[in-house]
Every structure is written in structure tokens, then in C-alpha cells.
C-alpha atoms as a PDB file:
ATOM      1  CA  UNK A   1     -73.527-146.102-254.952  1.00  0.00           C
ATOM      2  CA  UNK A   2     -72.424-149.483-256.383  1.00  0.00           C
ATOM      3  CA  UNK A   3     -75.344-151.715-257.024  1.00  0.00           C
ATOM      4  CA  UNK A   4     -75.682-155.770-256.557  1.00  0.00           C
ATOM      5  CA  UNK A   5     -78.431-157.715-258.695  1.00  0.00           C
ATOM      6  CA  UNK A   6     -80.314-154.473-258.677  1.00  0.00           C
ATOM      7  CA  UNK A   7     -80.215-153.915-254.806  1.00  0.00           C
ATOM      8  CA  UNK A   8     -78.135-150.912-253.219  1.00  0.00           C
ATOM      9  CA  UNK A   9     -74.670-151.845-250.546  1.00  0.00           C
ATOM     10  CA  UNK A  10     -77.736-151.042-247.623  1.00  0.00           C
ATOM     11  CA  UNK A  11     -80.299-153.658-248.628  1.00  0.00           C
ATOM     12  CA  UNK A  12     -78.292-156.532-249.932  1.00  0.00           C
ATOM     13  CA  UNK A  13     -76.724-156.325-246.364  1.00  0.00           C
ATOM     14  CA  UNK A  14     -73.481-155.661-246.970  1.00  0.00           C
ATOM     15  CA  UNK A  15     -71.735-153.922-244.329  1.00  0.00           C
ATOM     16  CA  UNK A  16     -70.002-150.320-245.738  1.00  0.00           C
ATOM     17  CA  UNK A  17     -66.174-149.941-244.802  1.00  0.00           C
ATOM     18  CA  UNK A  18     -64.419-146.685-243.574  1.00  0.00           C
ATOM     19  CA  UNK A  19     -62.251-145.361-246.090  1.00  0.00           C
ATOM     20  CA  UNK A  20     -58.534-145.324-245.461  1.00  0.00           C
ATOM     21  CA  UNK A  21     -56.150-142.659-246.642  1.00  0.00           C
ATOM     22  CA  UNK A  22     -53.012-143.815-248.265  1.00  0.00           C
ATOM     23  CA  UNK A  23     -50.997-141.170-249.270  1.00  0.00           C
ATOM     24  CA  UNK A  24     -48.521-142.383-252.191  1.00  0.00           C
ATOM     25  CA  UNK A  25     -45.519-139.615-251.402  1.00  0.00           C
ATOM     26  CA  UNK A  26     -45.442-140.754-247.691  1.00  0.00           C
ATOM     27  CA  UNK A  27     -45.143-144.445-249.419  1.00  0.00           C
ATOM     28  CA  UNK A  28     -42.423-143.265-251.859  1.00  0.00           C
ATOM     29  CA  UNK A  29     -40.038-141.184-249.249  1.00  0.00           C
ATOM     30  CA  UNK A  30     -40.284-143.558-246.476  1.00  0.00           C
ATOM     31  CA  UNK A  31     -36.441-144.171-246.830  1.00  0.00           C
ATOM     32  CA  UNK A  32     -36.582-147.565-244.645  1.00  0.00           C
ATOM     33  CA  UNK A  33     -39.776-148.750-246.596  1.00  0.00           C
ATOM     34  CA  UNK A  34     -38.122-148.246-249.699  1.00  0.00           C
ATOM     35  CA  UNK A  35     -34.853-150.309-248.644  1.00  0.00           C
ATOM     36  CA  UNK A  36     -36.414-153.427-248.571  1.00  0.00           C
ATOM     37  CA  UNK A  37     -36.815-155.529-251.544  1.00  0.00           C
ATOM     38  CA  UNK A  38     -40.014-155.416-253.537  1.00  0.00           C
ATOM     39  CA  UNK A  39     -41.757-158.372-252.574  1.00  0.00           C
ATOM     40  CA  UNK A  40     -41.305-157.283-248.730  1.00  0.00           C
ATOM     41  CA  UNK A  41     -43.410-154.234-249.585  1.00  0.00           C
ATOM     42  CA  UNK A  42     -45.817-156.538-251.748  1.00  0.00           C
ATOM     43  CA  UNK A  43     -46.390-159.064-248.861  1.00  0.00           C
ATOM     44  CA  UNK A  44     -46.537-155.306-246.519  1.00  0.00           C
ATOM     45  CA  UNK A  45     -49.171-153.518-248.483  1.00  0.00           C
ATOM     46  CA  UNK A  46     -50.800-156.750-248.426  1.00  0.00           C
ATOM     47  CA  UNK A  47     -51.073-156.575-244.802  1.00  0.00           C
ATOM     48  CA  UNK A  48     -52.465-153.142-244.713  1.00  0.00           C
ATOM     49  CA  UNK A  49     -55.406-154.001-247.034  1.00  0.00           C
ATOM     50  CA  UNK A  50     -56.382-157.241-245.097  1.00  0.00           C
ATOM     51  CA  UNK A  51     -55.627-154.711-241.839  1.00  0.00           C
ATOM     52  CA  UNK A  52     -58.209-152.655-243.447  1.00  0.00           C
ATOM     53  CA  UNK A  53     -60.823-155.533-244.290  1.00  0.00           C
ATOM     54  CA  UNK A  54     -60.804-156.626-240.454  1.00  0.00           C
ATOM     55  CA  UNK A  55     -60.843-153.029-239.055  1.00  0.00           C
ATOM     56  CA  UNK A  56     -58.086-153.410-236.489  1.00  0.00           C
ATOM     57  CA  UNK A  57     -54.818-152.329-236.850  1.00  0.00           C
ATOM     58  CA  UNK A  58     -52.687-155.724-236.834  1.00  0.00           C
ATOM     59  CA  UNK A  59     -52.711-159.043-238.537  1.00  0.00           C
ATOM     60  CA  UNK A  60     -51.980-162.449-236.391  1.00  0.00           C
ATOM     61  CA  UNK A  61     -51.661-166.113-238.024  1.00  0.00           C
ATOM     62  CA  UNK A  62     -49.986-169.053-237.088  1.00  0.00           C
ATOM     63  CA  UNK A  63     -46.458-169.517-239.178  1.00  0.00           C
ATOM     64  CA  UNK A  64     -47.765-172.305-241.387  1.00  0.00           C
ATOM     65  CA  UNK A  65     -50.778-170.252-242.023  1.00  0.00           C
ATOM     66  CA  UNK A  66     -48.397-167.046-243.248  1.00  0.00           C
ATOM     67  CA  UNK A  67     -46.992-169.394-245.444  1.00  0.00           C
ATOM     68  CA  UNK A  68     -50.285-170.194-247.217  1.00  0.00           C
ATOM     69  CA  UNK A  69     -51.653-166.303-246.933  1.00  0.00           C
ATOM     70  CA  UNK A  70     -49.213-165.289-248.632  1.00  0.00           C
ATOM     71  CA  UNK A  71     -47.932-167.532-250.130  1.00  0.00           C
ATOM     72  CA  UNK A  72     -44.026-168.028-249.429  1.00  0.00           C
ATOM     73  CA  UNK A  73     -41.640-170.712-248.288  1.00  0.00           C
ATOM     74  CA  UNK A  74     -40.858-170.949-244.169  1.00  0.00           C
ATOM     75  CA  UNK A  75     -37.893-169.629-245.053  1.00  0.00           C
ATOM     76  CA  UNK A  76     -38.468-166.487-247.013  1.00  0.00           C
ATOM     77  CA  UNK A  77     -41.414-165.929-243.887  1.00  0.00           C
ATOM     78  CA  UNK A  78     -38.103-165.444-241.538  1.00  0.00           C
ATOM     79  CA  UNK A  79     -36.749-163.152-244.083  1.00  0.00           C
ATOM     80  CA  UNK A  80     -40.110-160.950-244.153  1.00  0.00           C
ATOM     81  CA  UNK A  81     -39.817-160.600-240.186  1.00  0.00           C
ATOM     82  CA  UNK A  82     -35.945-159.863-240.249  1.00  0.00           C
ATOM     83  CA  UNK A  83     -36.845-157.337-242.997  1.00  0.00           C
ATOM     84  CA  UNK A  84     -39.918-155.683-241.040  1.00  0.00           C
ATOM     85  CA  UNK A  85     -37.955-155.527-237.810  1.00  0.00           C
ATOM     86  CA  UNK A  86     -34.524-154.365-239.221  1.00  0.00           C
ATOM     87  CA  UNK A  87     -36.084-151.366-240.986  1.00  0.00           C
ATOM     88  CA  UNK A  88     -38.830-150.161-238.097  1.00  0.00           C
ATOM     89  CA  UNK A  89     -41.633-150.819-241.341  1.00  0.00           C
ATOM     90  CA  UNK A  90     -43.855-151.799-238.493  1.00  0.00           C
ATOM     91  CA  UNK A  91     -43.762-153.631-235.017  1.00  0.00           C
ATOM     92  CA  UNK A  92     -43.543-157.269-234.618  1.00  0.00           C
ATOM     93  CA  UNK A  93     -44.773-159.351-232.040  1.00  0.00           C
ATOM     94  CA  UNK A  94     -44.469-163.238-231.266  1.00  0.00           C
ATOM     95  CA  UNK A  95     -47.124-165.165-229.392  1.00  0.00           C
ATOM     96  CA  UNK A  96     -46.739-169.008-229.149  1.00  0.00           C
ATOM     97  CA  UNK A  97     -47.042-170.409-232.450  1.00  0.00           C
ATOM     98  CA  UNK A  98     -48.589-167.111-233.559  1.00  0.00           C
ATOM     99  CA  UNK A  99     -46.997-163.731-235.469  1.00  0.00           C
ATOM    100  CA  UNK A 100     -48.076-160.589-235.584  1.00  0.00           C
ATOM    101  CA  UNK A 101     -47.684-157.442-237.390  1.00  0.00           C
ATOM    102  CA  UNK A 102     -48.612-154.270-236.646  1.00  0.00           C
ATOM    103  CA  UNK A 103     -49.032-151.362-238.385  1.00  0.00           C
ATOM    104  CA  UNK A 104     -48.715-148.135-235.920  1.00  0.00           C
ATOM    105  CA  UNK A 105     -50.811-145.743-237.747  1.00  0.00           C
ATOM    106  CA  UNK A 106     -53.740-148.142-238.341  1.00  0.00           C
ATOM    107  CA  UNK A 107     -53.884-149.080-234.951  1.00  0.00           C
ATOM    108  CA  UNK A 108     -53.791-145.715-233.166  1.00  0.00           C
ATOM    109  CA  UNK A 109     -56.847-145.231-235.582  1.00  0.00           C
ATOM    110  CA  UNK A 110     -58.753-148.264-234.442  1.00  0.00           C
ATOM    111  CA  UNK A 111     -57.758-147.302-230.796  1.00  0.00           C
ATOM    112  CA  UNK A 112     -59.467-143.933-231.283  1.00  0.00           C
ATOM    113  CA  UNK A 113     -62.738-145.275-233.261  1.00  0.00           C
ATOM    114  CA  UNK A 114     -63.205-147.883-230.229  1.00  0.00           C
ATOM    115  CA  UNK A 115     -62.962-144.779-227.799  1.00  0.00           C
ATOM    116  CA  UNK A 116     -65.057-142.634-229.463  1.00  0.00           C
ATOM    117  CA  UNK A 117     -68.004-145.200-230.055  1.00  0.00           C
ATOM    118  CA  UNK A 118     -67.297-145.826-226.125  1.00  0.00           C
ATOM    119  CA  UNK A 119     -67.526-141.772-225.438  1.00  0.00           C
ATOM    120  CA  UNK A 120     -70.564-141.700-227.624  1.00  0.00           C
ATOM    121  CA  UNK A 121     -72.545-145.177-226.044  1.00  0.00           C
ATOM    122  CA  UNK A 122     -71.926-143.192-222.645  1.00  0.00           C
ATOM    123  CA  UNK A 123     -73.145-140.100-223.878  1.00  0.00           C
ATOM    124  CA  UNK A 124     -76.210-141.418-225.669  1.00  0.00           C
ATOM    125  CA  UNK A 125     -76.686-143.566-222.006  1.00  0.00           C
ATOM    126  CA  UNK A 126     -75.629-140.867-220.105  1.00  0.00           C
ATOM    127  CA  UNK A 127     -78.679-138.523-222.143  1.00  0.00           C
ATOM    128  CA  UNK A 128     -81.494-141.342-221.411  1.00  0.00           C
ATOM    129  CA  UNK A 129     -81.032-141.497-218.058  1.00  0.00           C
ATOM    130  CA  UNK A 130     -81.020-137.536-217.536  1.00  0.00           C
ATOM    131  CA  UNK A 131     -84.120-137.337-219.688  1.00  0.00           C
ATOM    132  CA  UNK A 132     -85.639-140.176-217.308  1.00  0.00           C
ATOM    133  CA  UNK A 133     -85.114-138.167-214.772  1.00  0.00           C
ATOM    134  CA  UNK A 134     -86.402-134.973-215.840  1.00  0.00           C
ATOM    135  CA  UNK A 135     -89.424-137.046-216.723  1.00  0.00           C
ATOM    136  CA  UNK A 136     -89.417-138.483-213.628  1.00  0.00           C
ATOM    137  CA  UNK A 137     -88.969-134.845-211.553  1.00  0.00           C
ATOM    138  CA  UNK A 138     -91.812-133.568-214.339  1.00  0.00           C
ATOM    139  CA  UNK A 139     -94.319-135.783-212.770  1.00  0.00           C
ATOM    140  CA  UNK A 140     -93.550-135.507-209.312  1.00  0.00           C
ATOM    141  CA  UNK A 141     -94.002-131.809-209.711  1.00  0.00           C
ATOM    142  CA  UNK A 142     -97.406-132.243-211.239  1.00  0.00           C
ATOM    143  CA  UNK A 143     -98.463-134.662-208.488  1.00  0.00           C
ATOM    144  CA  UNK A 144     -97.093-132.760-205.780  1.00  0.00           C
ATOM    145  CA  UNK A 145     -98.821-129.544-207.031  1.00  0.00           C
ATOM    146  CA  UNK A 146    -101.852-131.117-207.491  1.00  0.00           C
ATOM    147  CA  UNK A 147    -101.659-133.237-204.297  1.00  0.00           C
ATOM    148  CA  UNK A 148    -101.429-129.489-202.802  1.00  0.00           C
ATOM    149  CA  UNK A 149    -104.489-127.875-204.231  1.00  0.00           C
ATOM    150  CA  UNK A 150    -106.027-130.429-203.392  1.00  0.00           C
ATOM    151  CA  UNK A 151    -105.155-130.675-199.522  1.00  0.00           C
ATOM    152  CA  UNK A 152    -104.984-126.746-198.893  1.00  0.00           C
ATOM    153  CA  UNK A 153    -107.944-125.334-197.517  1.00  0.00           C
ATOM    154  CA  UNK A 154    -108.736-122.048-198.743  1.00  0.00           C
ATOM    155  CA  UNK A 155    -108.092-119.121-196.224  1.00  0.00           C
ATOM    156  CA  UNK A 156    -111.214-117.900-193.992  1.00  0.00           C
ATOM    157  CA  UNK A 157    -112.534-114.105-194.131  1.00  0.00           C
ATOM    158  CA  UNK A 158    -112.974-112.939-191.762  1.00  0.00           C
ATOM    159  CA  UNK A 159    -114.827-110.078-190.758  1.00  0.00           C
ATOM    160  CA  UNK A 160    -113.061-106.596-188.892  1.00  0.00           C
ATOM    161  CA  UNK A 161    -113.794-106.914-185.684  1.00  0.00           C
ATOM    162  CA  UNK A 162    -112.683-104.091-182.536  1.00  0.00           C
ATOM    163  CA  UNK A 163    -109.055-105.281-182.846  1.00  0.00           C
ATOM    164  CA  UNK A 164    -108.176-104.193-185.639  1.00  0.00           C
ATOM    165  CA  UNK A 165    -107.703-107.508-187.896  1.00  0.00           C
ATOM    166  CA  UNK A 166    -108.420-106.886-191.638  1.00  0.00           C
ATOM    167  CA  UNK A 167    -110.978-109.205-193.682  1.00  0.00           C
ATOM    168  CA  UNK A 168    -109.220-112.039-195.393  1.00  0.00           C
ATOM    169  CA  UNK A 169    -105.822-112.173-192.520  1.00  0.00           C
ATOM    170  CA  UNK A 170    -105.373-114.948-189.866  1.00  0.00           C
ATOM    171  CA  UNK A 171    -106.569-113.225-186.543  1.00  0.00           C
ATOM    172  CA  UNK A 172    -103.274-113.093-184.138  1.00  0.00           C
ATOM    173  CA  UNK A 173    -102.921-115.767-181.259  1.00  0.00           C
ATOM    174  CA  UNK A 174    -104.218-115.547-177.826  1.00  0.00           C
ATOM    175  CA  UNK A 175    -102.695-113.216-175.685  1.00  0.00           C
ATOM    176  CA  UNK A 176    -100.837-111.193-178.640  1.00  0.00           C
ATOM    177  CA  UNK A 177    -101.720-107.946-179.841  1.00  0.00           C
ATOM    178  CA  UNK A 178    -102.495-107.432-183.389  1.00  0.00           C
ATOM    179  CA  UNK A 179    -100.563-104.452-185.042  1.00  0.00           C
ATOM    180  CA  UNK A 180    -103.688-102.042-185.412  1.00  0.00           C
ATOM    181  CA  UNK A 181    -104.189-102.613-182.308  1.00  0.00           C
ATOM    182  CA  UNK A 182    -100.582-101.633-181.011  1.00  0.00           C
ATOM    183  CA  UNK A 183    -100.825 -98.174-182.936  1.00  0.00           C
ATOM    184  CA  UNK A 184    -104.800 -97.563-181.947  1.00  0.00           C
ATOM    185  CA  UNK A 185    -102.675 -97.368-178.615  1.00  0.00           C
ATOM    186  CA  UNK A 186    -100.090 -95.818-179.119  1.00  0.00           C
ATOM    187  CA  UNK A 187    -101.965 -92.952-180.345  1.00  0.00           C
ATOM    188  CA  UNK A 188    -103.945 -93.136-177.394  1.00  0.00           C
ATOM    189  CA  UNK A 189    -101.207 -92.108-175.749  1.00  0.00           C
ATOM    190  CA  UNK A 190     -99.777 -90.063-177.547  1.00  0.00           C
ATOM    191  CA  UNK A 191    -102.977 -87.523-177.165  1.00  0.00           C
ATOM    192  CA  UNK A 192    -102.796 -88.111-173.889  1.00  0.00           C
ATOM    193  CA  UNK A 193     -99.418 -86.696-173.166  1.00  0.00           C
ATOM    194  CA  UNK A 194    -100.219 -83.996-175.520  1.00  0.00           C
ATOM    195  CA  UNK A 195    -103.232 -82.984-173.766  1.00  0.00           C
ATOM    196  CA  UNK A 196    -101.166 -82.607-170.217  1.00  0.00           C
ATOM    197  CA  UNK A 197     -98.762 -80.319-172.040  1.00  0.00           C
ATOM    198  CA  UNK A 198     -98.956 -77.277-170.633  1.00  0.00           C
ATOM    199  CA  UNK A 199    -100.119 -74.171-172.629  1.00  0.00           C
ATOM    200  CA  UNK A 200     -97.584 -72.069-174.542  1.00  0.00           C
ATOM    201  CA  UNK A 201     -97.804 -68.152-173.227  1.00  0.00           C
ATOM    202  CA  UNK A 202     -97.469 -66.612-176.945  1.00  0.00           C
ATOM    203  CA  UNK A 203     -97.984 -62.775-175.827  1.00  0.00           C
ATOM    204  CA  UNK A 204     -95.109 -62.854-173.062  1.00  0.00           C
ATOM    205  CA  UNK A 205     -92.579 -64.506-175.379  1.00  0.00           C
ATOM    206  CA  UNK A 206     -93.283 -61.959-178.321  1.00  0.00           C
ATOM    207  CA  UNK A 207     -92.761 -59.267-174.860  1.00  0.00           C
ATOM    208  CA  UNK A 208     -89.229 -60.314-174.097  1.00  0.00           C
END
């Protein structure tokens, strides 16, 4: 890491730049590039790197302010835009007393850095607000389980009385019959119609 006065880039302040990949055989066999005359791709790479030093993908300055930038007469400015148009080296674009250029690469890269730091703001927003809310559902949990061993009574035993009903279970409502006391008769019953059976004769069947 490059150093300043002793200091690191981080703490004398100075804000670290993306790299950008320039790739001299793409320069060299751009056919239209290399049509124009050499100061048109001078003034062009020129562009790029001040493209570069603004992070965006275009350049915009008044006319007299081109001329100064970099530098060149008013006239040889109107050549540089013929030139640029003509051979498709980038797009041009003319707002009042303002020109721009545009490089299409770098700005399809800027376009795609400003939507992923948007995608990645909303994700990093989007993760507060779920972990606010599973912080928020965490304590309503623990107050509504406490709020409910708190308010539950514990259940009654009871003791077995003649219908049936087991220690420690709610005694059935008035006028229902608990289940022991449905199959005490039903049994009942059930030795009831067994006793008025009449007997089997054993000895005559083993006769016939």
C-alpha cells in the first residue's frame, strides 16, 4: 500500500478507487477507434481516465470549458465530436450549452455498481427489520408464556368417588355420565341378560 508522509491511503483520508480494466488488444483492433487521428484518441483516452476519477460513466462541460480541459481551439472541439460520432467511438449528447460524452462500457458499469449498492442497502434494511421482528416475536413469547404460568391455576385432585372419576381428571358436568360409569353399566347388564339365558341341556345334545 502506497504511503503519504508516513500515513497509509486509509488514515490520510483518501478515498481508494475501483480499478478499471483496460485491455490494450481491444484498444488496438477496434477498427473505428483506430481510424481516427491520434490526437482524437489522445483527447478520448483522456476522457476515460477523468470518466474513471468521477466514477460515472460520461463526462459533461460547457463548450468553452472543453476548450480549456483539453486544451484545443473551438474549432478542432467540432472536429472531436464529428470524429466521435462518425466512427460510433462513443455516444454523444447535447444539452444547452453543455456536451457530453459517453463511454458505453463505463456506464453500464456504473449503472450496475449503483444497483447493486441499492440491492445490498435493501438487503442489509430488509435483514434489520426481520431481526426486529424476531426480537420483537422473542419477547412476546416469553411474556405470553410467562403471563400464562402465571394466570393458570393448577388442576384440582380430586379424590375417586362412586362414579367412577379418576384422581387428578375434571369430574363430568351435571347430568352427564362419566365413562366408568357408562361401562360399570353396561356390564350390569350384560350379567343380567346372561343370567336369564336359559340353561344349555349338554347330555341330550351329545344323545342326538
Amino acid at each position: 500500500m502506497a504511503k503519504w508522509k508516513g500515513k497509509s491511503q486509509q488514515e490520510a483520508g483518501i478515498e481508494r478507487r475501483f480499478s478499471e480494466a483496460f485491455y490494450p488488444g481491444d484498444w488496438l483492433s477496434d477498427d473505428a477507434l483506430q481510424s481516427t487521428p491520434l490526437w482524437v484518441q489522445g483527447a478520448w483516452i483522456k476522457m476515460l481516465c477523468s470518466m474513471w476519477q468521477n466514477k460515472v460513466g460520461h463526462v459533461e462541460k460547457a463548450r468553452d470549458a472543453w476548450c480549456q480541459w483539453l486544451p484545443c481551439t473551438a474549432h478542432e472541439f467540432d472536429a472531436l465530436v464529428m470524429h466521435v460520432r462518425n466512427a460510433h467511438v462513443g455516444n454523444v449528447r447535447f444539452r444547452k450549452d453543455k456536451v457530453r460524452f459517453i463511454c458505453r462500457r463505463l456506464d453500464r458499469r456504473h449503472k450496475h455498481r449503483q444497483h447493486q449498492a441499492l440491492y445490498m442497502q435493501g438487503y442489509r434494511g430488509k435483514g434489520s427489520c426481520k431481526k426486529g421482528v424476531r426480537s420483537k416475536n422473542t419477547l412476546s413469547s416469553v411474556s405470553s408464556s410467562s403471563s400464562s404460568t402465571e394466570v393458570q391455576p393448577k388442576r384440582a385432585v380430586l379424590p375417586s368417588g362412586s362414579d367412577g372419576a379418576v384422581s387428578g381428571d375434571r369430574p363430568p358436568p351435571e347430568g352427564v355420565e362419566s365413562k366408568e360409569a357408562k361401562l360399570a353399566k353396561f356390564r350390569k347388564q350384560a350379567a343380567e341378560l346372561f343370567a336369564q339365558r336359559p340353561p344349555l341341556d349338554i347330555k341330550a345334545k351329545e344323545g342326538k
